[in-house]
PDB file of N, CA and C in Angstrom:
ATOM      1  N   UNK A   1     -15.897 -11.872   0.512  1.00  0.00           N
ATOM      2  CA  UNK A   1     -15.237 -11.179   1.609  1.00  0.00           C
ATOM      3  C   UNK A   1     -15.090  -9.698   1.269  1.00  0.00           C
ATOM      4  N   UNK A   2     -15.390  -8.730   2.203  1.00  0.00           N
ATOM      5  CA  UNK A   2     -15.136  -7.294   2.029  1.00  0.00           C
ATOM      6  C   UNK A   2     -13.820  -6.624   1.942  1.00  0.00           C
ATOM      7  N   UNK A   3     -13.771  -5.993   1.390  1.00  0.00           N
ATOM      8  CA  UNK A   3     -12.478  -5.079   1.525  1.00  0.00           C
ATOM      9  C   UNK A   3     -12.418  -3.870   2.190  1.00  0.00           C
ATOM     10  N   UNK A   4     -11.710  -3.943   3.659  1.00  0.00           N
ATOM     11  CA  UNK A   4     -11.575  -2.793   3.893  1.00  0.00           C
ATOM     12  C   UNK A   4     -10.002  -1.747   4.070  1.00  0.00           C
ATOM     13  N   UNK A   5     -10.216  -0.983   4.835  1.00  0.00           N
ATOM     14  CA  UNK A   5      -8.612  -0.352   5.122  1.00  0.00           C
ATOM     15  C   UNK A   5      -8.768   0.469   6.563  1.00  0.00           C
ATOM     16  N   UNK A   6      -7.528   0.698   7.165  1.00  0.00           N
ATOM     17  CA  UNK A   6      -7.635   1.100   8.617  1.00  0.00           C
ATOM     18  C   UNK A   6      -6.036   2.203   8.691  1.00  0.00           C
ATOM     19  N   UNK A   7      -6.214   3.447   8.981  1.00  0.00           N
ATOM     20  CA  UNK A   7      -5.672   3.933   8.910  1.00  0.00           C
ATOM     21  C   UNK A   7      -4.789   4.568  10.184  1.00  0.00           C
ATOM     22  N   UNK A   8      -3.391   4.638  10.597  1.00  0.00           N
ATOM     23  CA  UNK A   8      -2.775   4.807  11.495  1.00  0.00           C
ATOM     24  C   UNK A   8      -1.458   6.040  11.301  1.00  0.00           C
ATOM     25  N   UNK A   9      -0.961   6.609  12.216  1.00  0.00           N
ATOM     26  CA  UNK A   9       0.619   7.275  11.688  1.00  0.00           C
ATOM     27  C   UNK A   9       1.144   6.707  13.309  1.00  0.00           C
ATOM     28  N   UNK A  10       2.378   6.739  12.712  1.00  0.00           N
ATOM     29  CA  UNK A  10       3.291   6.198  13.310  1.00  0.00           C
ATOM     30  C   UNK A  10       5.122   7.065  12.863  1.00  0.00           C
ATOM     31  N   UNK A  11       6.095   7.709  13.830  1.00  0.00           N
ATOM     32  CA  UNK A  11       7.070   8.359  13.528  1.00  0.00           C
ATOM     33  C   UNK A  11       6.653   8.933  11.893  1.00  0.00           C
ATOM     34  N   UNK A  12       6.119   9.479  11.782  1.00  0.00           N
ATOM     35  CA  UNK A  12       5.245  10.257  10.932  1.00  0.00           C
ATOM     36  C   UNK A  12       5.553   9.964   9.767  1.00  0.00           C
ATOM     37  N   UNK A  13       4.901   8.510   9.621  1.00  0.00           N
ATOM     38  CA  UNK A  13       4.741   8.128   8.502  1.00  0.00           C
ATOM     39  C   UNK A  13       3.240   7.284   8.416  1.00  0.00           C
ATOM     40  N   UNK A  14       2.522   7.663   7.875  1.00  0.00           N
ATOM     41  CA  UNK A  14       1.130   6.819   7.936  1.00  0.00           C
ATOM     42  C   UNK A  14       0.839   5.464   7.060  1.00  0.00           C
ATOM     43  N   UNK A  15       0.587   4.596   8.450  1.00  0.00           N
ATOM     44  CA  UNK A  15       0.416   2.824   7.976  1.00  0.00           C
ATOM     45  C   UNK A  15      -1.121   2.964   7.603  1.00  0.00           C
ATOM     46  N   UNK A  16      -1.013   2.562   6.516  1.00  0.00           N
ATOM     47  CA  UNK A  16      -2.189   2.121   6.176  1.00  0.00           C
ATOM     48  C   UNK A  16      -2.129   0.254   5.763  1.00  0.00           C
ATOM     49  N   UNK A  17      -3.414  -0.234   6.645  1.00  0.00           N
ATOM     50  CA  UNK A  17      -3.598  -1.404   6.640  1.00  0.00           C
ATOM     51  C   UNK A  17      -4.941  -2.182   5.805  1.00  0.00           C
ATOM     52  N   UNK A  18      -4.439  -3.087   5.292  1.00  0.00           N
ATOM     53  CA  UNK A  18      -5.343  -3.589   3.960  1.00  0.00           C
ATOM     54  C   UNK A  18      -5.801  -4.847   4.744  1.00  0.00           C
ATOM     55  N   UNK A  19      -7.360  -5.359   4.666  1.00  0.00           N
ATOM     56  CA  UNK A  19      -8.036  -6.340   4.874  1.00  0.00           C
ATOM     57  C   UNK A  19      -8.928  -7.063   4.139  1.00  0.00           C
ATOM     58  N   UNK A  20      -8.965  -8.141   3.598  1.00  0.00           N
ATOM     59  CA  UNK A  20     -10.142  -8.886   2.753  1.00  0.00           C
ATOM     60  C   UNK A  20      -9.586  -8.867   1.452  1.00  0.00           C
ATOM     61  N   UNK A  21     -10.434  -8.872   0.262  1.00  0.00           N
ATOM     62  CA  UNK A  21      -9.858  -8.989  -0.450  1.00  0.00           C
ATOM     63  C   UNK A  21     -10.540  -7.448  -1.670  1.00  0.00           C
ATOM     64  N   UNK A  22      -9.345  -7.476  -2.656  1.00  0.00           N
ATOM     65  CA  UNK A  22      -9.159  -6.161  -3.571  1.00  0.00           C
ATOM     66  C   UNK A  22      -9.516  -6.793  -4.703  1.00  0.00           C
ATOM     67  N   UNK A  23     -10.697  -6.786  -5.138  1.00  0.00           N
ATOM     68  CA  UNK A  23     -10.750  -7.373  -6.510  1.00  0.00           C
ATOM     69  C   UNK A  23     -11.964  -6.559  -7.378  1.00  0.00           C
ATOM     70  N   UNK A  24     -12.101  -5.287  -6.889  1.00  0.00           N
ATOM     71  CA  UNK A  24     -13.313  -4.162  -7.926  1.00  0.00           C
ATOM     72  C   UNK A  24     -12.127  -3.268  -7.752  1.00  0.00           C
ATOM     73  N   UNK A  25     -12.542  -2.291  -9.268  1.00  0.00           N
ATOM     74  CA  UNK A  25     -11.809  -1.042  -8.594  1.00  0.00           C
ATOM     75  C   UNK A  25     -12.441  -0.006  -7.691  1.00  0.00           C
ATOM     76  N   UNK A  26     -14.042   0.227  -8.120  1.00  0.00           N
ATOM     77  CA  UNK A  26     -14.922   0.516  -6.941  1.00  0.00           C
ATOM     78  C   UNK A  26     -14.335   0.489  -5.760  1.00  0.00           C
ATOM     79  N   UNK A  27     -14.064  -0.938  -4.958  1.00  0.00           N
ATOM     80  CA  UNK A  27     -14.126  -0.985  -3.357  1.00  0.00           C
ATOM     81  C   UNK A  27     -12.504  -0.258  -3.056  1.00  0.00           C
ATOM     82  N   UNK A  28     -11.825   0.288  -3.916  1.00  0.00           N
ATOM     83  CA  UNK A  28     -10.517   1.068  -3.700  1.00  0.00           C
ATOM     84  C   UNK A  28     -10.985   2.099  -3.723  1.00  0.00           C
ATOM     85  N   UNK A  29     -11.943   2.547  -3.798  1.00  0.00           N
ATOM     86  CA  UNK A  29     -12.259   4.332  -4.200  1.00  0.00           C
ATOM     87  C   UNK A  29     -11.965   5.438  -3.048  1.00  0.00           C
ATOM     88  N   UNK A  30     -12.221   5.155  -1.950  1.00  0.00           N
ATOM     89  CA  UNK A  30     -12.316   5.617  -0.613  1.00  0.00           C
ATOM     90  C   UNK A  30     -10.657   5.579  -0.077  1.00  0.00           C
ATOM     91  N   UNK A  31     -10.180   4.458  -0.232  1.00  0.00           N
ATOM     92  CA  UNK A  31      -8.720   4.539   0.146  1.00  0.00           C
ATOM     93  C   UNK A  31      -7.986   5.397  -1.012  1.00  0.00           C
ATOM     94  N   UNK A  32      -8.011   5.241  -2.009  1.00  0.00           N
ATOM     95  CA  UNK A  32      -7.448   6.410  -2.909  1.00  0.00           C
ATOM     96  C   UNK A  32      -7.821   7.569  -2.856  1.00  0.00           C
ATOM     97  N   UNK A  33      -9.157   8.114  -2.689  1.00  0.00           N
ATOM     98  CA  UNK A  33      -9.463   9.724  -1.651  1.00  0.00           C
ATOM     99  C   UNK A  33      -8.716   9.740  -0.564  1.00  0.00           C
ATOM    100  N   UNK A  34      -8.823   9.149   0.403  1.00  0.00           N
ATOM    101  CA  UNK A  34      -8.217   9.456   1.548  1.00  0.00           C
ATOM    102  C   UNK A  34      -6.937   9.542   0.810  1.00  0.00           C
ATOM    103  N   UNK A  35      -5.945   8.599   0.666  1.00  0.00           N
ATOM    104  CA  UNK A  35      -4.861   8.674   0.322  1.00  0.00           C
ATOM    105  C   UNK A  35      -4.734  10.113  -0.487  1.00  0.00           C
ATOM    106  N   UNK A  36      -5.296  10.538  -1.405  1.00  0.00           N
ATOM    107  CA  UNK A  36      -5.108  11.937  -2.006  1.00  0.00           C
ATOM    108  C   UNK A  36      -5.253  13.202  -0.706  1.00  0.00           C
ATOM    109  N   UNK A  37      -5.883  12.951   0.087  1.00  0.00           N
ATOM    110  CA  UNK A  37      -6.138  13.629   1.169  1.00  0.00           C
ATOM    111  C   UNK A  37      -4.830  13.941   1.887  1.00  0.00           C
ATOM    112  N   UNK A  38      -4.311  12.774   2.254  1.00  0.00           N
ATOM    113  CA  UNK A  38      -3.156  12.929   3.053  1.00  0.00           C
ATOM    114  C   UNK A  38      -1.998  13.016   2.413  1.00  0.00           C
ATOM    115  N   UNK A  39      -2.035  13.042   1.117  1.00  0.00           N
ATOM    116  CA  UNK A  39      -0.651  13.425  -0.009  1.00  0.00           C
ATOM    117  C   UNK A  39      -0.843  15.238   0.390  1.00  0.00           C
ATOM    118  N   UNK A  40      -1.754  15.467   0.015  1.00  0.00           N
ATOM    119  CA  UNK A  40      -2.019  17.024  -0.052  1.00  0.00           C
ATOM    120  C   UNK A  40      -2.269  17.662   1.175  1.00  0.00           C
ATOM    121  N   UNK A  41      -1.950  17.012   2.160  1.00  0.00           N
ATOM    122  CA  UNK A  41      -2.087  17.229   3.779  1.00  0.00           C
ATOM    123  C   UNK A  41      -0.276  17.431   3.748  1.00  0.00           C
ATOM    124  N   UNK A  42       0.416  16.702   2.832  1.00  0.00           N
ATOM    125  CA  UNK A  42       2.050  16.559   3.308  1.00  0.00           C
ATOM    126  C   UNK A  42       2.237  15.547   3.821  1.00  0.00           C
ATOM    127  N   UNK A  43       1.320  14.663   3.876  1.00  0.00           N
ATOM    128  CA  UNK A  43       1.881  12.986   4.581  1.00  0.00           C
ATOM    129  C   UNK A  43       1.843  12.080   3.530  1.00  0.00           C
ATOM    130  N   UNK A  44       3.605  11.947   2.928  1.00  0.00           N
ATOM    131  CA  UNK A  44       3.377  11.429   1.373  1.00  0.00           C
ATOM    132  C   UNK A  44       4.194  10.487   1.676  1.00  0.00           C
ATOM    133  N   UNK A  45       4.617   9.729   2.697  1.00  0.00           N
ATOM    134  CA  UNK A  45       5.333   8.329   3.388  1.00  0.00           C
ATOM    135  C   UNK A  45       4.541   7.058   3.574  1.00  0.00           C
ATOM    136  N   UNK A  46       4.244   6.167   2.888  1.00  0.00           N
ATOM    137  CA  UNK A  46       2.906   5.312   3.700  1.00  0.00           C
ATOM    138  C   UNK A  46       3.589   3.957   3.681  1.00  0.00           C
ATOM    139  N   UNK A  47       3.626   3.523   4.584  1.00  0.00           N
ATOM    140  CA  UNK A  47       3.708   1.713   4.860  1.00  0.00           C
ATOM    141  C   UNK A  47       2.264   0.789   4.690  1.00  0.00           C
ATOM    142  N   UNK A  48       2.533   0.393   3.618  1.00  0.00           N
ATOM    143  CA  UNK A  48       1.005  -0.361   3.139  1.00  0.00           C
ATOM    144  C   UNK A  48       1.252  -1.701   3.950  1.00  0.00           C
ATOM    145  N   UNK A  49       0.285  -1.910   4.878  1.00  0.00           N
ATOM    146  CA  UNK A  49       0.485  -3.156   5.597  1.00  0.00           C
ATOM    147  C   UNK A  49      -0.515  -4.702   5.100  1.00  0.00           C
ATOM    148  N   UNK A  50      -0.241  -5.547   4.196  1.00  0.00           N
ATOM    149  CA  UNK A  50      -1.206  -6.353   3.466  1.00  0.00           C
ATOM    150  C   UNK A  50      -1.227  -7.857   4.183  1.00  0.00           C
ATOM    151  N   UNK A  51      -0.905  -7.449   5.384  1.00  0.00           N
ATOM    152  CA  UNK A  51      -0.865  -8.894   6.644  1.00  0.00           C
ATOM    153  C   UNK A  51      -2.526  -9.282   6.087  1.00  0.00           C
ATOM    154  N   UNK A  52      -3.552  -8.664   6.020  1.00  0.00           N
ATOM    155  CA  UNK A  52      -5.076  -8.586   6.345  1.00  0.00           C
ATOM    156  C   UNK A  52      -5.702  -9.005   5.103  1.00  0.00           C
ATOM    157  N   UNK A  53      -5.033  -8.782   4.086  1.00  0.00           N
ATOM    158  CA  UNK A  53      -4.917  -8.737   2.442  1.00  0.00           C
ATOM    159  C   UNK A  53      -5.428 -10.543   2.157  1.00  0.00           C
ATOM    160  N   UNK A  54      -5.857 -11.049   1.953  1.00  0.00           N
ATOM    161  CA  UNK A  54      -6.162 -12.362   1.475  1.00  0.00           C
ATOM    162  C   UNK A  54      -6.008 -12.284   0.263  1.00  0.00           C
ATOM    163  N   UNK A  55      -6.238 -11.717  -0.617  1.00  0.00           N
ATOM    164  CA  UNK A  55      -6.574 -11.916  -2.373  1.00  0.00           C
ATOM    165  C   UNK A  55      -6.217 -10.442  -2.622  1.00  0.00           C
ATOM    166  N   UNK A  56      -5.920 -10.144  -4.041  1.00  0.00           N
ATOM    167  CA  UNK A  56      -6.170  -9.334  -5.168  1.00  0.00           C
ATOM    168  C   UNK A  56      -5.724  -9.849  -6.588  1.00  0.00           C
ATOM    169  N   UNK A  57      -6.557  -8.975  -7.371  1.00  0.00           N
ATOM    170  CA  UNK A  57      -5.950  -9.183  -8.799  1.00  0.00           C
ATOM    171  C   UNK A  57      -5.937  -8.214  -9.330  1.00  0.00           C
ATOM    172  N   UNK A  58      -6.195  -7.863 -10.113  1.00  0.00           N
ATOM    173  CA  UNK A  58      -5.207  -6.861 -11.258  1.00  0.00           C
ATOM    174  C   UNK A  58      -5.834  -5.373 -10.890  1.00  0.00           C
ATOM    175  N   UNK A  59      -6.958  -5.541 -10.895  1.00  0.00           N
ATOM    176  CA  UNK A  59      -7.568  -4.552 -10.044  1.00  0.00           C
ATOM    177  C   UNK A  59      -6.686  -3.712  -8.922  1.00  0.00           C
ATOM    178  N   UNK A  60      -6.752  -4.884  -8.102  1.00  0.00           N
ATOM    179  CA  UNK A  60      -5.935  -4.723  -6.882  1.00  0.00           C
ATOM    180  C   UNK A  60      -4.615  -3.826  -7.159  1.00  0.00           C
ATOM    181  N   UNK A  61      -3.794  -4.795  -7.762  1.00  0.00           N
ATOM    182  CA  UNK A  61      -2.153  -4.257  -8.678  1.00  0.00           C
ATOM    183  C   UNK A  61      -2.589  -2.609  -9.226  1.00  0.00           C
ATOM    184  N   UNK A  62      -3.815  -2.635  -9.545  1.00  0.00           N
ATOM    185  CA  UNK A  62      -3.660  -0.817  -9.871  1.00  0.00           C
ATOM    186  C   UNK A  62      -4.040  -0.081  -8.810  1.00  0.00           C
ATOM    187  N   UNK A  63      -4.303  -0.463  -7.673  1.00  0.00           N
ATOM    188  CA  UNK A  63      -4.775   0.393  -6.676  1.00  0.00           C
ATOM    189  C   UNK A  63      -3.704   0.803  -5.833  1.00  0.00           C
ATOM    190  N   UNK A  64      -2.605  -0.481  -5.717  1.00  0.00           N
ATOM    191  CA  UNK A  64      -1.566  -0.230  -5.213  1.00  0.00           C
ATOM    192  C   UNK A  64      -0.553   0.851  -6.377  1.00  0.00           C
ATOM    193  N   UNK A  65      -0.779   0.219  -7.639  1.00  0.00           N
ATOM    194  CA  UNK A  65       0.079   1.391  -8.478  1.00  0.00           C
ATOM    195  C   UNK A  65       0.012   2.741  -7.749  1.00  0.00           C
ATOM    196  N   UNK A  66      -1.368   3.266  -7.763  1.00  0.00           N
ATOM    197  CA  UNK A  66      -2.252   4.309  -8.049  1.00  0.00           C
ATOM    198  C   UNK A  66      -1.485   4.834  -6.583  1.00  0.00           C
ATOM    199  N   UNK A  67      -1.704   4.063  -5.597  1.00  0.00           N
ATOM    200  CA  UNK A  67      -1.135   4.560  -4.505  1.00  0.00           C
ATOM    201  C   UNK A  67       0.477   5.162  -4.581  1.00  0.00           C
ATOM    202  N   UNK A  68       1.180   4.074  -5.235  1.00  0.00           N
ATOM    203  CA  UNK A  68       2.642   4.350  -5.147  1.00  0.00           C
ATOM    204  C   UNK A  68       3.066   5.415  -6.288  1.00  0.00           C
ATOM    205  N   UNK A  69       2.411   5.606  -7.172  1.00  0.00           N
ATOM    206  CA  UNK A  69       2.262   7.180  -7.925  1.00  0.00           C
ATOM    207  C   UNK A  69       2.258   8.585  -6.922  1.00  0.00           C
ATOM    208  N   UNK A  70       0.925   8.352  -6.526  1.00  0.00           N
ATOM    209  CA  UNK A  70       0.658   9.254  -5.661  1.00  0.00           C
ATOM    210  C   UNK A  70       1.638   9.980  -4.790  1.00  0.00           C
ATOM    211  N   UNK A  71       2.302   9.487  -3.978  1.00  0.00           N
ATOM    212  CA  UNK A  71       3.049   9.445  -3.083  1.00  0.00           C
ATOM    213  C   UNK A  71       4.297   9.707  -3.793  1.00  0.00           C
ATOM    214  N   UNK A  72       5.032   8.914  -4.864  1.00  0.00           N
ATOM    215  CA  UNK A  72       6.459   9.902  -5.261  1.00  0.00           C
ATOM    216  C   UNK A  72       5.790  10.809  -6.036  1.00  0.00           C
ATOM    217  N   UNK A  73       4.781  10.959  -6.893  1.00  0.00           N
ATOM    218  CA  UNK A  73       4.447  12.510  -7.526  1.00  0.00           C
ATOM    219  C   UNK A  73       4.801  13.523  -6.506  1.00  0.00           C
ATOM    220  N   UNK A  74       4.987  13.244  -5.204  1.00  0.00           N
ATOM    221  CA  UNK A  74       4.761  14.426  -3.918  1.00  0.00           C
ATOM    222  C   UNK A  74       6.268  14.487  -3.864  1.00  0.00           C
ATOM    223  N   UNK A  75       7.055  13.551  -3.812  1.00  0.00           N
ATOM    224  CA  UNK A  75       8.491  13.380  -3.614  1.00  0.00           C
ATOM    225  C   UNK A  75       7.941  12.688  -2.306  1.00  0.00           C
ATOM    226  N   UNK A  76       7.377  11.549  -2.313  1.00  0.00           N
ATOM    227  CA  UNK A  76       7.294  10.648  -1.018  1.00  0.00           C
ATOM    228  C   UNK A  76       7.700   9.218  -1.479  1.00  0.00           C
ATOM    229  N   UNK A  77       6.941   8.350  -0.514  1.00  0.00           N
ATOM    230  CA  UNK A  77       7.296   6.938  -0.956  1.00  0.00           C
ATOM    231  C   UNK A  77       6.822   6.442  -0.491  1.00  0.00           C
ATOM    232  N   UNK A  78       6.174   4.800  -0.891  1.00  0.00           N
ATOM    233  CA  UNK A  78       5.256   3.668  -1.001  1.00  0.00           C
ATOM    234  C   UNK A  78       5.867   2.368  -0.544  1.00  0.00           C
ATOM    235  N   UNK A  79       5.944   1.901   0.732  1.00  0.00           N
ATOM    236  CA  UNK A  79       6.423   0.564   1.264  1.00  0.00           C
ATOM    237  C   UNK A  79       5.354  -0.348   1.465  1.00  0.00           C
ATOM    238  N   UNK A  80       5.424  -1.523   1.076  1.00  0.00           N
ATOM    239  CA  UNK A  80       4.983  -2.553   1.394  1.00  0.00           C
ATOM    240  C   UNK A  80       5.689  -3.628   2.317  1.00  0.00           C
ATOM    241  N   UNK A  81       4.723  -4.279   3.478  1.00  0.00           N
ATOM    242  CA  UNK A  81       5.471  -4.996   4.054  1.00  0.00           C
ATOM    243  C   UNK A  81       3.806  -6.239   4.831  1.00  0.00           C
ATOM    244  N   UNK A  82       4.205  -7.193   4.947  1.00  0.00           N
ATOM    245  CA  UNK A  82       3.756  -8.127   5.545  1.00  0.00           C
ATOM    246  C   UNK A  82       2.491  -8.962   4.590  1.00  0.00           C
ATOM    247  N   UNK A  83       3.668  -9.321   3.182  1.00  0.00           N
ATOM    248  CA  UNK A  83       2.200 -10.107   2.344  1.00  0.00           C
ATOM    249  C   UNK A  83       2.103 -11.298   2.309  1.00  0.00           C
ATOM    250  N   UNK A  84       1.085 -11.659   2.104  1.00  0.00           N
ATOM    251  CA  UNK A  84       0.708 -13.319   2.159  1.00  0.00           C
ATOM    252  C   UNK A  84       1.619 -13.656   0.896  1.00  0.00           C
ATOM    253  N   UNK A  85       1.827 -15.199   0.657  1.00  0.00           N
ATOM    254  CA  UNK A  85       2.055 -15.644  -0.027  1.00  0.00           C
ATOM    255  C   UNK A  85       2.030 -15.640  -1.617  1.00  0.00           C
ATOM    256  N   UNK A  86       0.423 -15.608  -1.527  1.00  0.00           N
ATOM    257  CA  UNK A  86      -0.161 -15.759  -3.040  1.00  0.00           C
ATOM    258  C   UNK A  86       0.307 -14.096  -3.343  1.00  0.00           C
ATOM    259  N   UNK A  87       0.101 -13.119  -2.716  1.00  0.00           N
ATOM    260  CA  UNK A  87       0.370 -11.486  -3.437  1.00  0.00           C
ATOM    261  C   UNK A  87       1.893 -11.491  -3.547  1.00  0.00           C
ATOM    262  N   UNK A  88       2.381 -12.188  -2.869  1.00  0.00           N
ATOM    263  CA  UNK A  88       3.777 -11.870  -3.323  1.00  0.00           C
ATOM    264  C   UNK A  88       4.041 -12.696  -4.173  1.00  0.00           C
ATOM    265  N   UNK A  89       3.439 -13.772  -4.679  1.00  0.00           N
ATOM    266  CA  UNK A  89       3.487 -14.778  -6.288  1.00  0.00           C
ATOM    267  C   UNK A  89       2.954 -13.601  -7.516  1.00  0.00           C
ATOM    268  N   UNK A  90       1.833 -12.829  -7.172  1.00  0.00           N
ATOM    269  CA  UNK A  90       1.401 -11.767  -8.098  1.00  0.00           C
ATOM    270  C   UNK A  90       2.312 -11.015  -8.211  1.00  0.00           C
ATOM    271  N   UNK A  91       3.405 -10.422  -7.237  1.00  0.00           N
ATOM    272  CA  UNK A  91       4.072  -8.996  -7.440  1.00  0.00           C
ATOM    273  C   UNK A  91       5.652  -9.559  -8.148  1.00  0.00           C
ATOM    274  N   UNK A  92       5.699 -10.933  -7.846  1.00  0.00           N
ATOM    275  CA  UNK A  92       7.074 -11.612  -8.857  1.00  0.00           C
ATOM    276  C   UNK A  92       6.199 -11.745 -10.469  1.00  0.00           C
ATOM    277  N   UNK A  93       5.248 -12.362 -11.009  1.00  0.00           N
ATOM    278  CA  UNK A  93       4.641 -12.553 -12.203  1.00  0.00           C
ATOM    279  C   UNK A  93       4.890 -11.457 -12.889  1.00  0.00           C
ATOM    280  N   UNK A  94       4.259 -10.386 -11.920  1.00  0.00           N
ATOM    281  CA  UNK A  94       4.112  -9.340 -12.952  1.00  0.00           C
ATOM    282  C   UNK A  94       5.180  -8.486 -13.060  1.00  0.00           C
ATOM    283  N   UNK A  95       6.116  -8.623 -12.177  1.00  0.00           N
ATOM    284  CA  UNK A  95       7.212  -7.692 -12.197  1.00  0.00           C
ATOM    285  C   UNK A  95       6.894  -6.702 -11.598  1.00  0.00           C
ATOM    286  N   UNK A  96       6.528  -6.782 -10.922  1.00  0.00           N
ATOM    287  CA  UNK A  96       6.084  -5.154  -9.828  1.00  0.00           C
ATOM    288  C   UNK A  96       6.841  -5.157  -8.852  1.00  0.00           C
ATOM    289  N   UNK A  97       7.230  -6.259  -7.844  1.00  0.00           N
ATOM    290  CA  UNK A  97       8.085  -6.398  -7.143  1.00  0.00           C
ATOM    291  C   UNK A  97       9.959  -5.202  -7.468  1.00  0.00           C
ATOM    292  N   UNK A  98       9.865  -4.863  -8.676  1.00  0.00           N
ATOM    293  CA  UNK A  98      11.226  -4.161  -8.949  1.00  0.00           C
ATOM    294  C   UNK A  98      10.289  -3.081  -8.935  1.00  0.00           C
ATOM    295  N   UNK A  99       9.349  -2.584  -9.053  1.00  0.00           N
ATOM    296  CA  UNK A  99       8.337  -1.262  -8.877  1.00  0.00           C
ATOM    297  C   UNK A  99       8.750  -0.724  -7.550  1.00  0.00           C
ATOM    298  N   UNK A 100       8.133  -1.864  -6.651  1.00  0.00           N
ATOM    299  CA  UNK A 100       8.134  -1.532  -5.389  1.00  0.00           C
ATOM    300  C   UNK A 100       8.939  -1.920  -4.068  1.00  0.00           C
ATOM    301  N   UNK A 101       9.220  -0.923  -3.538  1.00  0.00           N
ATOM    302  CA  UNK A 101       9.803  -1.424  -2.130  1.00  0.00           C
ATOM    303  C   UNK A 101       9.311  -2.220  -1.406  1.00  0.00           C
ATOM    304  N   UNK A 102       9.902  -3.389  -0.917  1.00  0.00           N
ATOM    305  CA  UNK A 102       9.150  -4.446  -0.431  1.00  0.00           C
ATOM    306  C   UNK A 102       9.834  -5.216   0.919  1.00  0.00           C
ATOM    307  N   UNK A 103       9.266  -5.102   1.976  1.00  0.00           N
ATOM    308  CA  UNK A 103      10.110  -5.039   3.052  1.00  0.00           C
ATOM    309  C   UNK A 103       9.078  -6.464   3.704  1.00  0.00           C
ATOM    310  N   UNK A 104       9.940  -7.457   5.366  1.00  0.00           N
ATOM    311  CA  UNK A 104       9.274  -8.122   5.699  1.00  0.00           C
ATOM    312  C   UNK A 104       8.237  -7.441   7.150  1.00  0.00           C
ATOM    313  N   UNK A 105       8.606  -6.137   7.194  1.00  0.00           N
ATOM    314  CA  UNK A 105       7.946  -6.038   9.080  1.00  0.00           C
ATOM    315  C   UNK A 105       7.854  -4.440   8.595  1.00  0.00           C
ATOM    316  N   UNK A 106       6.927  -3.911   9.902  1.00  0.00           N
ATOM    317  CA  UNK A 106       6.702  -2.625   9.770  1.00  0.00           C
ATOM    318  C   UNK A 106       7.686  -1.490  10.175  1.00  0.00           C
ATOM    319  N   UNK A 107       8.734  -2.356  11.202  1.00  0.00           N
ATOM    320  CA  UNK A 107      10.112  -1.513  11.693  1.00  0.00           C
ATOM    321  C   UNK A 107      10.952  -1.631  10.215  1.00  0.00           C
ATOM    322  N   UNK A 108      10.583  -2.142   9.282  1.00  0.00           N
ATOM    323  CA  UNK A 108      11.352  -2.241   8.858  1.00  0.00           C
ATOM    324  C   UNK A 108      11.344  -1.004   7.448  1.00  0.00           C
ATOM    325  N   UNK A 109      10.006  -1.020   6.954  1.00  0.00           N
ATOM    326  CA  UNK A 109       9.081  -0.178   6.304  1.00  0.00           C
ATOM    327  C   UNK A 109       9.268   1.285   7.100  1.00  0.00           C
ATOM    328  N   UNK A 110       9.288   1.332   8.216  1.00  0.00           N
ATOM    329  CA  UNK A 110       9.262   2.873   8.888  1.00  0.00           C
ATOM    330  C   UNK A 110      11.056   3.590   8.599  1.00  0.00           C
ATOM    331  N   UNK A 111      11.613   2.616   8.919  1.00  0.00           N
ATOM    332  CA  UNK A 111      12.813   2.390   9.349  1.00  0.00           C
ATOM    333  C   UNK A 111      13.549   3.008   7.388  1.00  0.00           C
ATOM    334  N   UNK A 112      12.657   2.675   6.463  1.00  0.00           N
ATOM    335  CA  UNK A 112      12.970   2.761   5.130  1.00  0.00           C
ATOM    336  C   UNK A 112      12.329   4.325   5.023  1.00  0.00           C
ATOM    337  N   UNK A 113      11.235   4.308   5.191  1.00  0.00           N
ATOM    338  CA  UNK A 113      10.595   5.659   5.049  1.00  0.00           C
ATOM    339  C   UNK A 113      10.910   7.164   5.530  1.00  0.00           C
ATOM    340  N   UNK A 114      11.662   6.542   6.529  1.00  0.00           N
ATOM    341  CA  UNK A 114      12.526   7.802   7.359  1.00  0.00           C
ATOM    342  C   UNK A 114      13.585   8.212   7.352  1.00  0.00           C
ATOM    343  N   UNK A 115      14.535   7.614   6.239  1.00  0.00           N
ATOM    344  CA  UNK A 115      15.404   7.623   5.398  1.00  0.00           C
ATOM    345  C   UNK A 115      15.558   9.013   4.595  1.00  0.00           C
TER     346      UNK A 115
END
């Protein structure tokens, strides 16, 4: 299955939405440009939406790091909201879950970001 991403703003914070699965660091390369793009544009708020997300592994876990770096290096911030099951079994294992903000809906993620 491919991995892609789909990009949106919303009360000016930009959703970015994850589909398929994250398991090269390769197929993250493009979303971490862009994402550097729009840090250095001033849009350093992002609601990572992983409804679309089927799989990742560790790979994956650094792409999201990489993202949520990004974004407070700026003085921004990195929400997650809408994960399947199995990623939210990965983000308790590894302890990332206390890393990251982790919300169930996107009002809810915006609603954090605009804070």
């Amino acid at each position: 299955m491919l991995f892609e991403f789909s990009i949106s703003e919303k009360n000016k914070c930009t959703i970015v939405s994850l589909t398929g699965e994250l398991i090269e660091k390769n197929q993250a390369a493009d979303l971490i440009k862009k994402v550097e793009e729009l840090v250095a544009a001033g849009n350093n708020k992002i609601a990572l939406n992983l409804e679309g997300l089927k799989y990742m592994n560790s790979s994956g876990l650094n792409t999201l790091i990489q993202l949520l770096t990004k974004t407070r290096n700026s003085g921004g911030e990195t929400v997650i909201y809408n994960m399947n099951k199995k990623i939210n079994e990965l983000l308790l294992i590894t302890k990332l879950n206390t890393l990251f903000k982790i919300v169930d809906s996107e009002d809810q993620a915006l609603k954090l970001l605009s804070v």
